[in-house]
C-alpha atoms as a PDB file:
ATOM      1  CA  UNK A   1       0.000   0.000   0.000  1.00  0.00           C
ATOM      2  CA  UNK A   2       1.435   3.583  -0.879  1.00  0.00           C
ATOM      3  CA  UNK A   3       0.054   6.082   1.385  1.00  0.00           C
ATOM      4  CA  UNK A   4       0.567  10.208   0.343  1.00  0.00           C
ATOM      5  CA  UNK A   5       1.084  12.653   2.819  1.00  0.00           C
ATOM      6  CA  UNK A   6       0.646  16.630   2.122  1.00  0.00           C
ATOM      7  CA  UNK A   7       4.707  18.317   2.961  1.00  0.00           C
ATOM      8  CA  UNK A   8       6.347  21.619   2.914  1.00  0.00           C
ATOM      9  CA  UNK A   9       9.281  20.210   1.850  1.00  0.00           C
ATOM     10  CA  UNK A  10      10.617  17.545  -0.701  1.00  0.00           C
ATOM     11  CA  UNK A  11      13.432  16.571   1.999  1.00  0.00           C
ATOM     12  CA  UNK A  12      11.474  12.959   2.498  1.00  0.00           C
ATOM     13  CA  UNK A  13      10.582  11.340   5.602  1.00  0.00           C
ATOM     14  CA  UNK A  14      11.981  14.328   7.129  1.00  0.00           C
ATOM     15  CA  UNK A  15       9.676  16.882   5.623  1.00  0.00           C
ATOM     16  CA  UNK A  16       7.575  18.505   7.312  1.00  0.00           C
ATOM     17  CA  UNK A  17       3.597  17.923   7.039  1.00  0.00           C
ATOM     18  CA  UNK A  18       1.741  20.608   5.155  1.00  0.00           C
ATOM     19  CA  UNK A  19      -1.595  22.087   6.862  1.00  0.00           C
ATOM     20  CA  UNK A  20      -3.527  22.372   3.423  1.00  0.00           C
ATOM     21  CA  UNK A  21      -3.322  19.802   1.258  1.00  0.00           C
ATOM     22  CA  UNK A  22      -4.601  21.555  -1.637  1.00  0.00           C
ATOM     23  CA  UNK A  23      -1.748  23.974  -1.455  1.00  0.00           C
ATOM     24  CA  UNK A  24       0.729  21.568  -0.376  1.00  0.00           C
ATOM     25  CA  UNK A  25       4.122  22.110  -2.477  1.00  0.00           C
ATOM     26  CA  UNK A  26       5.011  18.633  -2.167  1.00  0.00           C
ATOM     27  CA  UNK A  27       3.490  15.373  -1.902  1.00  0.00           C
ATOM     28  CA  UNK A  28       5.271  12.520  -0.005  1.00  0.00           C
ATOM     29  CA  UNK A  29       4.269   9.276  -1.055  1.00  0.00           C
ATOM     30  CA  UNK A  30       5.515   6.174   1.269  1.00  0.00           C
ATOM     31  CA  UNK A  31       5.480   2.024   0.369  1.00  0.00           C
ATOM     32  CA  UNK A  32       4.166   0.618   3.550  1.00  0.00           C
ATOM     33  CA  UNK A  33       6.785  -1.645   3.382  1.00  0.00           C
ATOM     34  CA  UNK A  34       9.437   0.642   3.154  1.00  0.00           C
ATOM     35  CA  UNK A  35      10.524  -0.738  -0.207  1.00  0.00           C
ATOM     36  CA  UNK A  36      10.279   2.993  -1.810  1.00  0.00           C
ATOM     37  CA  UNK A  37       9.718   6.485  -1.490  1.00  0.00           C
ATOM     38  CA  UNK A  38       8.752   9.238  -4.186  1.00  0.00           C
ATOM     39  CA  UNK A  39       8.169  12.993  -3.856  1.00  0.00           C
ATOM     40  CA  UNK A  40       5.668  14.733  -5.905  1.00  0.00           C
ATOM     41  CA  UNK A  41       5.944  18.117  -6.793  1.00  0.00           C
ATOM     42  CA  UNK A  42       2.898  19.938  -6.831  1.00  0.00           C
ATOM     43  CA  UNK A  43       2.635  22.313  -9.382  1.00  0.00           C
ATOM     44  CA  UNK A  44      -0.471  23.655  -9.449  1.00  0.00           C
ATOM     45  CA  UNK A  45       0.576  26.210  -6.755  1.00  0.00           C
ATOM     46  CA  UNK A  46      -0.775  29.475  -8.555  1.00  0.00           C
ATOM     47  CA  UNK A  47      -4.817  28.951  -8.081  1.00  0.00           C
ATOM     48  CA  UNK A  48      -6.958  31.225  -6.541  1.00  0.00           C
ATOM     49  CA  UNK A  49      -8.680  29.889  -2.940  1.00  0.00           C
ATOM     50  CA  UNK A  50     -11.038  27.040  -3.436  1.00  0.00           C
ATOM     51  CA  UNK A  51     -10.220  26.635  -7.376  1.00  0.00           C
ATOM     52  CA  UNK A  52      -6.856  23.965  -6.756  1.00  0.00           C
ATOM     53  CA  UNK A  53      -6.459  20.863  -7.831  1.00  0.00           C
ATOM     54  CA  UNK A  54      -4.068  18.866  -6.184  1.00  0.00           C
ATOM     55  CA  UNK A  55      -5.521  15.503  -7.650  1.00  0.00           C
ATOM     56  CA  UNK A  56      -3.782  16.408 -10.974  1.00  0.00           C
ATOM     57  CA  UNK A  57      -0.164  16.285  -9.486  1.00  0.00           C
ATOM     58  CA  UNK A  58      -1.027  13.000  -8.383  1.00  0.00           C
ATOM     59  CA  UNK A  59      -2.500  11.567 -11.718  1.00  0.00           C
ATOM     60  CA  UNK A  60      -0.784   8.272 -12.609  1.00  0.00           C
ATOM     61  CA  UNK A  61       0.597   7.881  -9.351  1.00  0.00           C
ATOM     62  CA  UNK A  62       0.145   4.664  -7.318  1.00  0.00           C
ATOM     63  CA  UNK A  63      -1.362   5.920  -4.637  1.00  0.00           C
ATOM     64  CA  UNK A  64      -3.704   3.783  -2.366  1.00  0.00           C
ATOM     65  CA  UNK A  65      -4.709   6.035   0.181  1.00  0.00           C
ATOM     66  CA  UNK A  66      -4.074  10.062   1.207  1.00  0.00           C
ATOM     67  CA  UNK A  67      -3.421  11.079   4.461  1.00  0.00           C
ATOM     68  CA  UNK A  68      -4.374  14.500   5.679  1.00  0.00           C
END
């Protein structure tokens, strides 16, 4: 299972979590069994309040679950 978290940061396990996942500038995704780890840049940064679409930084990941 690969399980995304919302960070601040693309420094890994080490980042730190974001407090809006919408406007998160990273996405941390983890393997639950610790085989891998992948950051996602989230790109759609410039959208105005209620309008982003953090889904689309995520398409064609393998991501089971989201954690916010």
């Amino acid at each position: 299972m690969i399980y995304c978290f919302p960070t601040v940061s693309s420094n890994g396990l080490k980042a730190e979590i974001s407090g809006h996942f919408g406007s998160a500038p990273f996405f941390t995704c983890v393997h639950e069994d610790g085989t891998g780890l992948e950051v996602i840049d989230n790109g759609g940064l410039g959208h105005e309040h209620g309008r982003c679409n953090p889904v689309a930084a995520l398409e064609g990941s393998k991501v089971d679950a989201v954690v916010c």
